[in-house]
Protein backbone atom coordinates (compact mmCIF):
# COMPACT_ATOMS: atom_id res chain seq x y z
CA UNK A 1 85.09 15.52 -12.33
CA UNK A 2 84.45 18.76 -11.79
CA UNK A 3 81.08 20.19 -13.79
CA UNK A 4 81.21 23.19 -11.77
CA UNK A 5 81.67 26.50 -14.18
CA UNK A 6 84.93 27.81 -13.41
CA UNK A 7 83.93 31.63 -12.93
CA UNK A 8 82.39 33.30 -9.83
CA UNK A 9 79.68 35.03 -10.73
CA UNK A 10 77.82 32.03 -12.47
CA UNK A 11 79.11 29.79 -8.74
CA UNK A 12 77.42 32.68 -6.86
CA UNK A 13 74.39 32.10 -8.99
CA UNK A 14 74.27 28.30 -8.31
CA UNK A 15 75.20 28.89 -4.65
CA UNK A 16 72.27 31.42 -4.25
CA UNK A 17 69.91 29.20 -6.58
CA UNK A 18 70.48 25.86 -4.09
CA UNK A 19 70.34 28.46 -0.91
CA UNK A 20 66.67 29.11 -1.97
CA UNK A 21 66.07 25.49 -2.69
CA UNK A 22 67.19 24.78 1.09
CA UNK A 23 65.41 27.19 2.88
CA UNK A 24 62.24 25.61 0.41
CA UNK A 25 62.97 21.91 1.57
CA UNK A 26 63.28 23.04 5.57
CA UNK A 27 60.51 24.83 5.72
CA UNK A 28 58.90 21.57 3.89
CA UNK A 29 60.11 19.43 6.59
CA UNK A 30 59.36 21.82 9.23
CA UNK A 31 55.76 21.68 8.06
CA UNK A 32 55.35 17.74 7.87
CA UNK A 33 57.42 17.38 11.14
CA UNK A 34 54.19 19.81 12.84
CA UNK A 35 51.53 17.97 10.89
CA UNK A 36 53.10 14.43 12.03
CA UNK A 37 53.30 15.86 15.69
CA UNK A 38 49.65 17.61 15.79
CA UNK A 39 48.57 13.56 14.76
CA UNK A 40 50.33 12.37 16.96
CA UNK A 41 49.16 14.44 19.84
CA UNK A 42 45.49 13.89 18.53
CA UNK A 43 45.90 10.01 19.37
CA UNK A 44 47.19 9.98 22.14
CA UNK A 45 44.44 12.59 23.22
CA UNK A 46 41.70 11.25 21.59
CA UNK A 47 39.10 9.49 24.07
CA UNK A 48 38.59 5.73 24.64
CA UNK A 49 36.31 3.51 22.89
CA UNK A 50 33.54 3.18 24.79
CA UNK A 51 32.80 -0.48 25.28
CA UNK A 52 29.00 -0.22 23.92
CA UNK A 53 27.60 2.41 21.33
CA UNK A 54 23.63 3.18 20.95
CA UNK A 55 23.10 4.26 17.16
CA UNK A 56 20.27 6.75 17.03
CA UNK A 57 18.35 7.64 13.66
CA UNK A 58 17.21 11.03 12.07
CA UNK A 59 14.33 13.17 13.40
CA UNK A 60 12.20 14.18 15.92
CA UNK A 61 13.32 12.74 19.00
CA UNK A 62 16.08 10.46 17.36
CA UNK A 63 15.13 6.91 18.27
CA UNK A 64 17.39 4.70 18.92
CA UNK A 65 18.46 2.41 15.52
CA UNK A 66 20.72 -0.62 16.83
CA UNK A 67 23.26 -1.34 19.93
CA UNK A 68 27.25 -2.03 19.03
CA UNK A 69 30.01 -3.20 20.36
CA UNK A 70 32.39 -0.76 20.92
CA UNK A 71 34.59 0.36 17.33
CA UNK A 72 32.18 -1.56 15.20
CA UNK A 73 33.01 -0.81 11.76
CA UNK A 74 29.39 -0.71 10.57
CA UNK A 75 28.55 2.04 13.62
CA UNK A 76 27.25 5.26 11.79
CA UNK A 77 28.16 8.79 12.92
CA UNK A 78 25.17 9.54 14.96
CA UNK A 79 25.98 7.18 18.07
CA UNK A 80 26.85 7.29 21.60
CA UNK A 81 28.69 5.47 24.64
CA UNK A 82 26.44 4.09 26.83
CA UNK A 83 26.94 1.39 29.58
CA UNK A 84 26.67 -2.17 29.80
CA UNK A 85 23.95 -1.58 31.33
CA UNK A 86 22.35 0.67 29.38
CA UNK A 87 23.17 -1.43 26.31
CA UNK A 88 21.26 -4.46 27.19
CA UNK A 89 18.22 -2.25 28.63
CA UNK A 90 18.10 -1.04 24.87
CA UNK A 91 17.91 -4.72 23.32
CA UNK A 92 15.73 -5.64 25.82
CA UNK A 93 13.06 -2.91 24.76
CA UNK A 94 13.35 -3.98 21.46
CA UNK A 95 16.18 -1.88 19.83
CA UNK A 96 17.88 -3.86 16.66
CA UNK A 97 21.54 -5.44 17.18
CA UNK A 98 24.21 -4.53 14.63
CA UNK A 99 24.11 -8.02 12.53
CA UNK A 100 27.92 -7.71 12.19
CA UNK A 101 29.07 -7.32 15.81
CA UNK A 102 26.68 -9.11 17.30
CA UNK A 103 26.49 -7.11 20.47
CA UNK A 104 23.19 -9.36 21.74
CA UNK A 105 25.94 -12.32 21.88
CA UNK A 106 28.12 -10.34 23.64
CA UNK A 107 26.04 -8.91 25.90
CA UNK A 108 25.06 -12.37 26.39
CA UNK A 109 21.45 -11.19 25.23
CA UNK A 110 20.32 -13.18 22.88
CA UNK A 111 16.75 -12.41 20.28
């Protein structure tokens, strides 16, 4: 039952050898318990979807590419939140709708 070595130098040993492994593992946790909260703080900071997103392209002047709805999937990283508004201006001036959200349907805009 007990595995323990009977003497107390070689218990010291163990005892110091699983102090070091403690302080490891806290300092572990202490580090995913920060990461966890800095995500968590990051959503609940991070702005609102904006209901309509303008996809521009590359170059001079960045024309605009296609109109979303808001959180599309198939929205690429050079877009911006525009209005309602805005949005159906855009269409109406001849800018493409995303083919997958369909934001001419929703806008009520339809090609």
């Amino acid at each position: 039952m007990n595995d323990l070595p009977p003497d107390l130098p070689r218990l010291r040993t163990l005892r110091t050898w699983h102090a070091m492994w403690v302080e490891r593992l806290d300092l572990a946790i202490a580090a995913a318990e920060q990461q966890e909260a800095e995500q968590r703080r990051g959503q609940e900071r991070r702005p609102p979807v904006p209901d309509w997103m303008l996809e521009v392209g590359i170059g001079a002047g960045k024309p605009p590419v296609a109109v979303h709805v808001g959180g599309c999937h198939m929205s690429g990283k050079r877009v911006r939140g525009i209005s309602r508004e805005e949005a159906r201006r855009a269409l109406a001036d001849g800018v493409q709708a995303c083919t997958h959200c369909r934001a001419d349907t929703e806008l009520g805009v339809l090609e």
